[in-house]
N, C-alpha and C. Protein backbone atom coordinates (compact mmCIF):
# COMPACT_ATOMS: atom_id res chain seq x y z
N UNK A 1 135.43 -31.22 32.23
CA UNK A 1 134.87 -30.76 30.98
C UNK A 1 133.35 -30.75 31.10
N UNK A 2 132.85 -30.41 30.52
CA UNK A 2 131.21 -29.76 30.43
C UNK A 2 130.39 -30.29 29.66
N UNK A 3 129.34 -30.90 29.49
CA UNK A 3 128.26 -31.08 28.04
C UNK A 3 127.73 -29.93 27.86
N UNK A 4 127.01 -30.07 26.38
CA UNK A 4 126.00 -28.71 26.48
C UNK A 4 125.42 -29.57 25.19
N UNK A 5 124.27 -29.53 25.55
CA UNK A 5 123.14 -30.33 24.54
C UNK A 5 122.89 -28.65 23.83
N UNK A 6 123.24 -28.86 22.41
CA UNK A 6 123.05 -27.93 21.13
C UNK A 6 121.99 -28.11 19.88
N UNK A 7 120.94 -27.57 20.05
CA UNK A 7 120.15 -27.33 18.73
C UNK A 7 120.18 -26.87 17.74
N UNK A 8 120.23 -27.41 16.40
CA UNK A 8 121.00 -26.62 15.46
C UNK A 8 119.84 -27.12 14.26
N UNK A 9 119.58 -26.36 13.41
CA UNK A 9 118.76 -26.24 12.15
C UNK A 9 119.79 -27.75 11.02
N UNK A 10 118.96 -28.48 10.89
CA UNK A 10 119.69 -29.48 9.91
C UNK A 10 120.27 -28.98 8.60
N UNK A 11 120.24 -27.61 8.06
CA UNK A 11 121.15 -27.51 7.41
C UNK A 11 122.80 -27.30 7.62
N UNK A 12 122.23 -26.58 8.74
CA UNK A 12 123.71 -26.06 9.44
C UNK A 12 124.05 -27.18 10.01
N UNK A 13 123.67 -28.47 10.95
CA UNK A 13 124.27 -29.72 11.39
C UNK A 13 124.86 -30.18 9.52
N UNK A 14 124.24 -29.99 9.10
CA UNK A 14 124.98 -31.48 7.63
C UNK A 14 126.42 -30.17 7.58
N UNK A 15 126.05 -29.49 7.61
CA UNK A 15 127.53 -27.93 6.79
C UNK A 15 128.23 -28.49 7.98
N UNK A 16 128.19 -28.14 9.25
CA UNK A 16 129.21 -28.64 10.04
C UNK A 16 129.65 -29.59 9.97
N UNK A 17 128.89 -30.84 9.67
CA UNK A 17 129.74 -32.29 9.88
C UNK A 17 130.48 -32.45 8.08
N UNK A 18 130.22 -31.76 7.35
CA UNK A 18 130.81 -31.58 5.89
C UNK A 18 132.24 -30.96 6.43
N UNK A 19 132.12 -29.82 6.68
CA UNK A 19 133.59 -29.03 7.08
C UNK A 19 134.15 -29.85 8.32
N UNK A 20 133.77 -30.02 9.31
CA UNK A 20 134.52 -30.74 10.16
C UNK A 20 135.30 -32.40 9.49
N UNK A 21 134.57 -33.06 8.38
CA UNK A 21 135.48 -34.09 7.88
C UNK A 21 136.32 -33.48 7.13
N UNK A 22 135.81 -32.58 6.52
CA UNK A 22 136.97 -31.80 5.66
C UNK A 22 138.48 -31.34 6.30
N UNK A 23 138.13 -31.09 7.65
CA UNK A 23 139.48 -31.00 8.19
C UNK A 23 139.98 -32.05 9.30
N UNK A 24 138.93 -32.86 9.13
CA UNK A 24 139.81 -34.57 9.88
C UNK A 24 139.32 -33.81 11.27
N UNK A 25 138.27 -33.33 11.60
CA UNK A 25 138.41 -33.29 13.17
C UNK A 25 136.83 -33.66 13.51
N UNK A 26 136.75 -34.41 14.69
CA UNK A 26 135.52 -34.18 15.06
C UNK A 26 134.56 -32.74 14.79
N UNK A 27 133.11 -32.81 15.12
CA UNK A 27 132.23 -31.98 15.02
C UNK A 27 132.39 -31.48 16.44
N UNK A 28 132.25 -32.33 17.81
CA UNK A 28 132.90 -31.25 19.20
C UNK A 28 134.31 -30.30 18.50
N UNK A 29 135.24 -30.92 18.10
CA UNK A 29 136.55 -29.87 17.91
C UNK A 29 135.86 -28.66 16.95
N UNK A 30 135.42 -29.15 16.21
CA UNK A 30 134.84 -27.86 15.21
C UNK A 30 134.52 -26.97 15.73
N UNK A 31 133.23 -27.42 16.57
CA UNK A 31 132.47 -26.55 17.41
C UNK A 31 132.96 -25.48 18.24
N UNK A 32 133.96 -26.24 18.72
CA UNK A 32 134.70 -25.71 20.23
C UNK A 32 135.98 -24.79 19.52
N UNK A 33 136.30 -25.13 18.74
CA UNK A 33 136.98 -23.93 17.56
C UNK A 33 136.28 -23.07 17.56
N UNK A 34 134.75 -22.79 17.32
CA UNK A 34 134.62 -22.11 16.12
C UNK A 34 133.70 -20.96 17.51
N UNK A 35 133.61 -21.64 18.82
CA UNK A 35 133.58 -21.14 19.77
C UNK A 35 134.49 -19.95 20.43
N UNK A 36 135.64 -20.79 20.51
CA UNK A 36 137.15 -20.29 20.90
C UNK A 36 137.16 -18.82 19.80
N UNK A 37 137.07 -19.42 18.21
CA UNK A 37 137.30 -18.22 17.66
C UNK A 37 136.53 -17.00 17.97
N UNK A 38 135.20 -17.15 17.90
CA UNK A 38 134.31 -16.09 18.50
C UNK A 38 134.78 -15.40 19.81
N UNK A 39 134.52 -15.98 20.90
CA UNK A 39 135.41 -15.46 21.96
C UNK A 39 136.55 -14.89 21.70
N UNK A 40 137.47 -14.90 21.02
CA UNK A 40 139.00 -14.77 20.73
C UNK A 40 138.10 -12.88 20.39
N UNK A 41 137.65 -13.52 18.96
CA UNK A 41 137.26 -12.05 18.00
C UNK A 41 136.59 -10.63 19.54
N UNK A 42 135.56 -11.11 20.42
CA UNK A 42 134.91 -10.11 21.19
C UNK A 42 135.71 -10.10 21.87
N UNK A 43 136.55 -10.66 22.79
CA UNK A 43 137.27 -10.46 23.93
C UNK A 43 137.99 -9.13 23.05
N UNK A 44 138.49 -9.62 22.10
CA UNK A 44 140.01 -8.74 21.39
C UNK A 44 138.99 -7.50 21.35
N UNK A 45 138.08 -7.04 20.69
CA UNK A 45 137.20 -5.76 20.47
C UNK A 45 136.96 -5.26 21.51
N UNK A 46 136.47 -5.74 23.32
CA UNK A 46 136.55 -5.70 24.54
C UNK A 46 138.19 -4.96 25.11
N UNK A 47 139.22 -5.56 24.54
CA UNK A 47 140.51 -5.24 24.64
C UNK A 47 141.16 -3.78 24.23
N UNK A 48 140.47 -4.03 22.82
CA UNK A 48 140.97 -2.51 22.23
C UNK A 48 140.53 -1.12 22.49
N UNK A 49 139.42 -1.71 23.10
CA UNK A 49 138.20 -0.49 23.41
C UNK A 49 139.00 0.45 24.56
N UNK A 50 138.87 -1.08 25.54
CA UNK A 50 139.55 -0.49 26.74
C UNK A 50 140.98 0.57 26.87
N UNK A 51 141.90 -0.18 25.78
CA UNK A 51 142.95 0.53 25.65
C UNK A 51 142.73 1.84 24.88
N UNK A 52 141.82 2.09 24.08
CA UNK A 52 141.70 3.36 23.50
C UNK A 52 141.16 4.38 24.49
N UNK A 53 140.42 4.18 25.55
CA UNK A 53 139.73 4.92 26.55
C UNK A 53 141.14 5.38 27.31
N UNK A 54 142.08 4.78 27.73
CA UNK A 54 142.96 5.06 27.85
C UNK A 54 144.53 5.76 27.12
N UNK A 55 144.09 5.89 26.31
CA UNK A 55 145.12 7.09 25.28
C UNK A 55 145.24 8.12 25.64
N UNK A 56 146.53 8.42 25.72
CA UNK A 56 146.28 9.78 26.18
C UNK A 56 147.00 10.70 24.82
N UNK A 57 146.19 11.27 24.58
CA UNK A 57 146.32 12.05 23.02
C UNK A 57 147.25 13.16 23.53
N UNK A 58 147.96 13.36 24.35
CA UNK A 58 149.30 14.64 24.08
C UNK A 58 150.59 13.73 24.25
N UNK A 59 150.66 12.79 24.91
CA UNK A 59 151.61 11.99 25.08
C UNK A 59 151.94 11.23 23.69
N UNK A 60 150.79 10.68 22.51
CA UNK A 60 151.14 10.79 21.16
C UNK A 60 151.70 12.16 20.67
N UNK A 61 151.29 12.83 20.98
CA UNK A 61 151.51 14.31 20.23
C UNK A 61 153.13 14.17 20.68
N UNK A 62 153.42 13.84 21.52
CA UNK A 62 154.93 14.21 21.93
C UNK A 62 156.09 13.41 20.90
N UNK A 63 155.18 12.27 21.07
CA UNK A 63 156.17 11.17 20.56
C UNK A 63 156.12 11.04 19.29
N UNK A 64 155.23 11.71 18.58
CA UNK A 64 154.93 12.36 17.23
C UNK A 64 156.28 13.61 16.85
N UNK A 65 156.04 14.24 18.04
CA UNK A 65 157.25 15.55 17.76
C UNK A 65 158.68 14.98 17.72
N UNK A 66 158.91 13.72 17.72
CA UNK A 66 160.41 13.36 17.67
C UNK A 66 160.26 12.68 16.50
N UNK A 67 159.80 12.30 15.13
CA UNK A 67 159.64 11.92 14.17
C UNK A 67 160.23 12.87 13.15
N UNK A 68 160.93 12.21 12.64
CA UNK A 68 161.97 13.27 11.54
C UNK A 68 161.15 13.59 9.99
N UNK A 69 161.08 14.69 9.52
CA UNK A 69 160.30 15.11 9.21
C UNK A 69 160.82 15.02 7.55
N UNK A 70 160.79 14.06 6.89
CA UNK A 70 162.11 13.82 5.73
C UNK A 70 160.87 12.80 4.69
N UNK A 71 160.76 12.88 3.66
CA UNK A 71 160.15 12.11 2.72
C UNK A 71 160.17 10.23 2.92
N UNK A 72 159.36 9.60 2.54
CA UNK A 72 158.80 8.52 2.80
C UNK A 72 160.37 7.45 1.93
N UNK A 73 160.79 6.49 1.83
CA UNK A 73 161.38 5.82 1.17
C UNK A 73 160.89 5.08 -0.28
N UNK A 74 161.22 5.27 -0.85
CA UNK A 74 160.69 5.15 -1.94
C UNK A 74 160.44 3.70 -2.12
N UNK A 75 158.77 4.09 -2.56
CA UNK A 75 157.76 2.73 -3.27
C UNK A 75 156.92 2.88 -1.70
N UNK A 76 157.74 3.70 -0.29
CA UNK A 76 156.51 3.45 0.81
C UNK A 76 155.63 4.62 1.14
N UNK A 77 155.56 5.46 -0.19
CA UNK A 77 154.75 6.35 -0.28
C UNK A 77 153.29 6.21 -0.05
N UNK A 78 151.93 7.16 0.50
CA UNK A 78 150.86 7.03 0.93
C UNK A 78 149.98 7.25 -0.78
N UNK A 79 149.04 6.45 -1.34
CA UNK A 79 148.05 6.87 -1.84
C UNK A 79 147.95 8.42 -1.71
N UNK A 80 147.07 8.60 -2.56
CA UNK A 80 146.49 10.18 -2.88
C UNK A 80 145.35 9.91 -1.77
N UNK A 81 145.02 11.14 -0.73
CA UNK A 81 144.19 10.97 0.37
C UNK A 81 142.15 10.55 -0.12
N UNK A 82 142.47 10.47 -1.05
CA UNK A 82 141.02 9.90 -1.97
C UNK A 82 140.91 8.73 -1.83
N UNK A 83 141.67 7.81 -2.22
CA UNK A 83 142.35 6.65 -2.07
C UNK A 83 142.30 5.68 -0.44
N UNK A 84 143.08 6.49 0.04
CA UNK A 84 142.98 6.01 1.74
C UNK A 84 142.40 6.05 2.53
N UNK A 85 141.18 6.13 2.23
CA UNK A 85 139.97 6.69 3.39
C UNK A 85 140.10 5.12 3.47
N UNK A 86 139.69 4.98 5.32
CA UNK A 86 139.23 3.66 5.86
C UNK A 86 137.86 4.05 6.59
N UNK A 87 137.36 2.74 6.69
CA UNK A 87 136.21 2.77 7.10
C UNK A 87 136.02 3.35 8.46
N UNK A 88 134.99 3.36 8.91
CA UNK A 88 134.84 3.79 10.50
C UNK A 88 134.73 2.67 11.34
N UNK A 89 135.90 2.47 12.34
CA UNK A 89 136.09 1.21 13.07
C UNK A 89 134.55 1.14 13.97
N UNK A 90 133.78 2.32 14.27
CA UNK A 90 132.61 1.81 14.66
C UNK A 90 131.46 1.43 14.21
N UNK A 91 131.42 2.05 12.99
CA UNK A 91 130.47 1.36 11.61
C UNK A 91 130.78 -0.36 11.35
N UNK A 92 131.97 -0.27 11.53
CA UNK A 92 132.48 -1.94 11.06
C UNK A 92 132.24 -2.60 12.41
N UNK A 93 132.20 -2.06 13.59
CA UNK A 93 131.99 -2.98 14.97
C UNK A 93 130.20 -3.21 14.99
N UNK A 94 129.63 -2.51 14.26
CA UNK A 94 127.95 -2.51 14.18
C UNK A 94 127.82 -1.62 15.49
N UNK A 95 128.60 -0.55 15.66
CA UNK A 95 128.09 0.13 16.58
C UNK A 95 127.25 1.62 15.90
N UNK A 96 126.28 2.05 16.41
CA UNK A 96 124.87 2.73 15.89
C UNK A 96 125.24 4.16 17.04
N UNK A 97 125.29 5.49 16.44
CA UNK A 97 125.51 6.36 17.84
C UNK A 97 124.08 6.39 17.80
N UNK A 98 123.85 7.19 18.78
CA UNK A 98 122.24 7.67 19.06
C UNK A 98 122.21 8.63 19.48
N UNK A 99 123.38 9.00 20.10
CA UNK A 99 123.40 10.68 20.86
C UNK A 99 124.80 10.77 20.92
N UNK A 100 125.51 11.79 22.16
CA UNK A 100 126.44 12.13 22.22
C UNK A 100 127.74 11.40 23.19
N UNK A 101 126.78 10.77 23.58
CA UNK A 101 127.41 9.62 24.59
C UNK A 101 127.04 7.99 24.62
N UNK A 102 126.10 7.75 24.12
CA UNK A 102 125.65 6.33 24.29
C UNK A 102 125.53 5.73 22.70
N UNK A 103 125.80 4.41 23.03
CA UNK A 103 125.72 3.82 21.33
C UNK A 103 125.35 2.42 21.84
N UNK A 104 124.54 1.71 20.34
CA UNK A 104 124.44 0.22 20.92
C UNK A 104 125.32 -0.62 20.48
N UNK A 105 125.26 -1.42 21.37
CA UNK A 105 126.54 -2.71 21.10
C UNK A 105 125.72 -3.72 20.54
N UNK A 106 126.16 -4.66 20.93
CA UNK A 106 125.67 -5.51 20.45
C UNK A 106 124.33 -6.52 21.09
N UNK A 107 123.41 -6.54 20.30
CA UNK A 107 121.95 -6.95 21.33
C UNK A 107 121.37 -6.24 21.83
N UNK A 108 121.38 -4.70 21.44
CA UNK A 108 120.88 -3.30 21.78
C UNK A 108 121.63 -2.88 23.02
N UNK A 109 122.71 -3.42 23.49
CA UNK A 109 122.96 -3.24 25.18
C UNK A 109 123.34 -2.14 24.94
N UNK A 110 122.64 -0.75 25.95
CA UNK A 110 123.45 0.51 25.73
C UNK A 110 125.20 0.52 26.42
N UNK A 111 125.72 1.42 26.15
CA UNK A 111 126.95 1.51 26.62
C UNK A 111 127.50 2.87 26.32
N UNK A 112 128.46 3.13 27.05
CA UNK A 112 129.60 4.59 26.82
C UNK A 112 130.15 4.47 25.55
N UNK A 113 130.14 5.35 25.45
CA UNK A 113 130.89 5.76 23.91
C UNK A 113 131.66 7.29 24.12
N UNK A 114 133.07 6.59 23.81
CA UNK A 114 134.05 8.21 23.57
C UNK A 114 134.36 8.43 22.68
């Protein structure tokens, strides 16, 4: 296992050691949670990316064409399309385009964008 001597603003040390009694665990477990979770969250965004670069959009189209073409079951009907707009998964990732190919990630790092 590892040390890592951590500097932290004394408001945020008292909030951590508040929530960490709050859930009966040390301030290392907190930490190392709240670590884990972060990692968990970018790896997974790292994950999805990758797999979307890899889609291959006619091979949906196919598997789209075997979908029976018959009204929704009732009560699992869609909103009025006013209604259902979702956000833009790259607006919500804080990704910024700048051109036609490159966007920033996170910490200005440029990167590919499809």
């Amino acid at each position: 296992m590892s040390m890592l001597s951590l500097r932290l603003p004394e408001s945020l040390h008292r909030k951590v050691r508040e929530l960490a009694a709050k859930e009966s665990i040390s301030i290392n477990q907190f930490i190392t949670t709240a670590v884990a979770e972060k990692m968990a969250a970018l790896l997974t965004e790292e994950y999805l990316e990758e797999r979307a670069r890899r889609a291959d959009p006619a091979a949906f189209d196919r598997i789209l064409a075997h979908v029976p073409d018959v009204p929704p079951i009732p009560g699992d009907e869609r909103e009025p399309a006013a209604r259902t707009r979702r956000p833009n998964p790259s607006r919500a990732a804080g990704v910024k385009r700048t051109d036609g190919c490159i966007a920033r990630g996170r910490g200005g790092r440029p990167r590919n964008k499809r």
